[in-house]
N, C-alpha and C. Protein backbone atom coordinates (compact mmCIF):
# COMPACT_ATOMS: atom_id res chain seq x y z
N UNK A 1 29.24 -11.69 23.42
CA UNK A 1 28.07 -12.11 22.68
C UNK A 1 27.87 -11.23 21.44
N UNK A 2 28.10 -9.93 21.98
CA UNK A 2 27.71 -9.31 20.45
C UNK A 2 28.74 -9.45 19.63
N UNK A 3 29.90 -9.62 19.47
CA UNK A 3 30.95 -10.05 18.26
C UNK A 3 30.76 -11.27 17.82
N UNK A 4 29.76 -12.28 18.77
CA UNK A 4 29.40 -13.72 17.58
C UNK A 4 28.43 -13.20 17.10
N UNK A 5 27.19 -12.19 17.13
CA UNK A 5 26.44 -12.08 16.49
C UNK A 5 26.78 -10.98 15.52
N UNK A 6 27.72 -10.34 15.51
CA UNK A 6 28.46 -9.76 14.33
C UNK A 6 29.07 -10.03 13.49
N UNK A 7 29.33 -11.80 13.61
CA UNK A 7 30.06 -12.71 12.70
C UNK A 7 29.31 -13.15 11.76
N UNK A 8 27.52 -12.96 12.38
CA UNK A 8 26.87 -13.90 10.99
C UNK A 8 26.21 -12.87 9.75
N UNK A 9 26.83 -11.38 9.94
CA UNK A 9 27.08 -10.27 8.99
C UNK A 9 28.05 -10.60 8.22
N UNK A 10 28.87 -11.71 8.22
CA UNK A 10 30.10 -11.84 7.40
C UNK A 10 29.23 -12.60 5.96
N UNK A 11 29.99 -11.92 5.19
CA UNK A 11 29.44 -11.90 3.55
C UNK A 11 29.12 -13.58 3.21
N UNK A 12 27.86 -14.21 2.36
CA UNK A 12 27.17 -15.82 2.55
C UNK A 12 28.66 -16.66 1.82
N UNK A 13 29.59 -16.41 1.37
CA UNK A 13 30.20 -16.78 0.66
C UNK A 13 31.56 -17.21 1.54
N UNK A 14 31.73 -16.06 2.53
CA UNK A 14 32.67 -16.69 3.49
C UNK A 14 31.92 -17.43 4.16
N UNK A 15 30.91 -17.54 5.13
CA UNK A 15 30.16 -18.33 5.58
C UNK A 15 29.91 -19.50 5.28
N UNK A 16 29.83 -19.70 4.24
CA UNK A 16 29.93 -20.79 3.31
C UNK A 16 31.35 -21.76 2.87
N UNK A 17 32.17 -21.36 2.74
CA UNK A 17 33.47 -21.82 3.13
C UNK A 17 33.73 -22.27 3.77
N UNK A 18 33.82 -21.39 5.61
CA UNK A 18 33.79 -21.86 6.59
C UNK A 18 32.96 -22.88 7.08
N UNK A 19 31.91 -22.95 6.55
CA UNK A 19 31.24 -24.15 6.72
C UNK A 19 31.67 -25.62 6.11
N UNK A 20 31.87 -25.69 4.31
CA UNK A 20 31.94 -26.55 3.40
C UNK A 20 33.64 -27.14 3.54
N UNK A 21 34.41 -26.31 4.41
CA UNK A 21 36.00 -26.34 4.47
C UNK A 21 36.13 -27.07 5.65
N UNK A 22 36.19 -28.18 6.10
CA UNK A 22 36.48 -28.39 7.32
C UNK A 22 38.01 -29.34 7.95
N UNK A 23 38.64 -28.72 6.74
CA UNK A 23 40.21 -28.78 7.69
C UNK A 23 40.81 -27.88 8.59
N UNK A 24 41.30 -28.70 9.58
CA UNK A 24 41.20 -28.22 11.34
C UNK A 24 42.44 -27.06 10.33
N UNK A 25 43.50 -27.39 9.89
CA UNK A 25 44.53 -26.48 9.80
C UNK A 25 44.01 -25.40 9.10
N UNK A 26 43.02 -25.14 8.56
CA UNK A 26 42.54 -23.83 7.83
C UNK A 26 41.36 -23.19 8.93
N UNK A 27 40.65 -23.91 9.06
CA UNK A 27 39.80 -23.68 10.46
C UNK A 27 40.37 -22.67 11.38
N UNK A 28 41.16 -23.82 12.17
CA UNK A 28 42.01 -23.14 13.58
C UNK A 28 42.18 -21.70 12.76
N UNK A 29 42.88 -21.50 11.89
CA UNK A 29 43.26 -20.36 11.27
C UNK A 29 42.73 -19.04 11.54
N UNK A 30 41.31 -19.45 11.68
CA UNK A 30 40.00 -17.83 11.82
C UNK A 30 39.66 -18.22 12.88
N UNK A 31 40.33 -16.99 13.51
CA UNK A 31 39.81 -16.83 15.23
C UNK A 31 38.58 -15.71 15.08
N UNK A 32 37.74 -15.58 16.17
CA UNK A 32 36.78 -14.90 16.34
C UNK A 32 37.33 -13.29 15.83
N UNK A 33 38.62 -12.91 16.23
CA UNK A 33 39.37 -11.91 15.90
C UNK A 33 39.59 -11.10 14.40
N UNK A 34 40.38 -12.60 13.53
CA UNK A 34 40.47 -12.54 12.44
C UNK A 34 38.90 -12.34 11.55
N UNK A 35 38.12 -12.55 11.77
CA UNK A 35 37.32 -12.59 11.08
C UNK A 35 36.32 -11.46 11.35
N UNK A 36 36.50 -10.96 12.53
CA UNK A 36 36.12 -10.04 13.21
C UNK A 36 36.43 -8.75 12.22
N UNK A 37 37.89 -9.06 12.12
CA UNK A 37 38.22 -7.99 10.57
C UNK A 37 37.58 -7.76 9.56
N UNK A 38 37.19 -8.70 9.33
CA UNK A 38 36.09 -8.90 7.79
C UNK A 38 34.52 -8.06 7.78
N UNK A 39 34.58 -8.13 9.27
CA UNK A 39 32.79 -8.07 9.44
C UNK A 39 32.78 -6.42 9.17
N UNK A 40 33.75 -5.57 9.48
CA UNK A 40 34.44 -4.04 8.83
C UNK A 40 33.93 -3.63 8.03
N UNK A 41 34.78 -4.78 6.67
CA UNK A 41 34.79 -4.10 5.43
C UNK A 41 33.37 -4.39 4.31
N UNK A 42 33.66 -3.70 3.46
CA UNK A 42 32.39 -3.74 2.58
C UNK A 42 32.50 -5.29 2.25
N UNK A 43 31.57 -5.86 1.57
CA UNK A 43 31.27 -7.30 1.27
C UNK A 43 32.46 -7.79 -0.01
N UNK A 44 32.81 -7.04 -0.86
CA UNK A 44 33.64 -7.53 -2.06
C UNK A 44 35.45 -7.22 -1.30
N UNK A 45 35.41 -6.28 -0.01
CA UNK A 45 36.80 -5.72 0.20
C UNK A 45 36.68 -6.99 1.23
N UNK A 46 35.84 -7.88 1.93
CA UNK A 46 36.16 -8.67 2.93
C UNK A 46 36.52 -10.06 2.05
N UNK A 47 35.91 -9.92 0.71
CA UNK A 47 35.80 -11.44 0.47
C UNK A 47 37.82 -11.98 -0.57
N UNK A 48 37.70 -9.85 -0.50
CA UNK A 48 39.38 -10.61 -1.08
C UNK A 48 40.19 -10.71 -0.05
N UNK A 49 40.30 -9.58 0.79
CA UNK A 49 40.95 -10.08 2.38
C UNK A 49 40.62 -11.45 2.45
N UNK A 50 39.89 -11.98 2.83
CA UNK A 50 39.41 -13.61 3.50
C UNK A 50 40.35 -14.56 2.13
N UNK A 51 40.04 -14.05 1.30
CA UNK A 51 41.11 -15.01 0.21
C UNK A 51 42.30 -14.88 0.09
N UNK A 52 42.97 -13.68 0.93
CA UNK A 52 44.03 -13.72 1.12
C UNK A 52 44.54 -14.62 2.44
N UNK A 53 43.71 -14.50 3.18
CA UNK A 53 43.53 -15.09 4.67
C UNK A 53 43.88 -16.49 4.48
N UNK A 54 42.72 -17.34 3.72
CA UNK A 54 43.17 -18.54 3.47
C UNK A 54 44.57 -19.04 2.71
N UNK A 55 45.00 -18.40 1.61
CA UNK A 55 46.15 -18.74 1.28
C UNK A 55 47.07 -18.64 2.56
N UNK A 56 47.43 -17.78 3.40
CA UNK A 56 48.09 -17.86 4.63
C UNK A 56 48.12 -18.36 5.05
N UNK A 57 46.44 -18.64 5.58
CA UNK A 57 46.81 -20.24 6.65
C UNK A 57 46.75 -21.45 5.89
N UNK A 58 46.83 -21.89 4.44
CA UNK A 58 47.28 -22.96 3.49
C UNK A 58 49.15 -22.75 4.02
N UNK A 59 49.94 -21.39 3.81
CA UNK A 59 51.26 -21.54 3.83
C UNK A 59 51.34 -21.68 5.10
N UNK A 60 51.02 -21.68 6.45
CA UNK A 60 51.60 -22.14 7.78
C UNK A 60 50.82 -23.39 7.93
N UNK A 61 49.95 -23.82 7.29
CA UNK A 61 49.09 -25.19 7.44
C UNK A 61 50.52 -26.06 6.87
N UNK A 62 51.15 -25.30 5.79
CA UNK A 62 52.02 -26.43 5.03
C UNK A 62 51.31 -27.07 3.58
N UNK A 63 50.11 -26.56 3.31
CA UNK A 63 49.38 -26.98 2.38
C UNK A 63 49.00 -26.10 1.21
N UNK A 64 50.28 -25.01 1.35
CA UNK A 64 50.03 -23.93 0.62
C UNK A 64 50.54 -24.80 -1.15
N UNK A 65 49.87 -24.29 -2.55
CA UNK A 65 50.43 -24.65 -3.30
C UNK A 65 50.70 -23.40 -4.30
N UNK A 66 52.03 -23.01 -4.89
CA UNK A 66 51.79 -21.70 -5.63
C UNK A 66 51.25 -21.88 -7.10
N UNK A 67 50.83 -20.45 -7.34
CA UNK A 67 49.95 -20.13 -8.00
C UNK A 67 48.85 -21.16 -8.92
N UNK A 68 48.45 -20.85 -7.62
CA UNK A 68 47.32 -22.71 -7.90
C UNK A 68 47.61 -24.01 -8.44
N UNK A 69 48.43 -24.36 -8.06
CA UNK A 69 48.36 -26.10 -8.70
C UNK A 69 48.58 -26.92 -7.58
């Protein structure tokens, strides 16, 4: 219980993602674990981790595209 309520410390912007994003293959991606990482770091060091995060699970989703296009 207390690591879901340590999840909604995660910075409004990932929160927000995770919300507005709802493909299962990027989803599935952030386990309680992974994100668990985030809740760590300062708010600007989690939000580039987490953007690194997603490009990752875009390249094992298969939906990765490089350098943005």
């Amino acid at each position: 219980m207390t690591r879901h309520v340590m999840l909604l410390g995660l910075p409004a912007p990932i929160k927000r993602f995770l919300t507005e994003h709802r493909s299962p293959e990027i989803l599935r991606f952030f386990s309680e674990r992974k994100l668990h990482e985030l809740v760590r770091l300062d708010p600007r060091s989690a939000w580039r981790r987490f953007q690194a995060m997603v490009e990752e699970a875009r390249r094992e989703a298969g939906i990765w595209k490089p350098n943005g296009q």
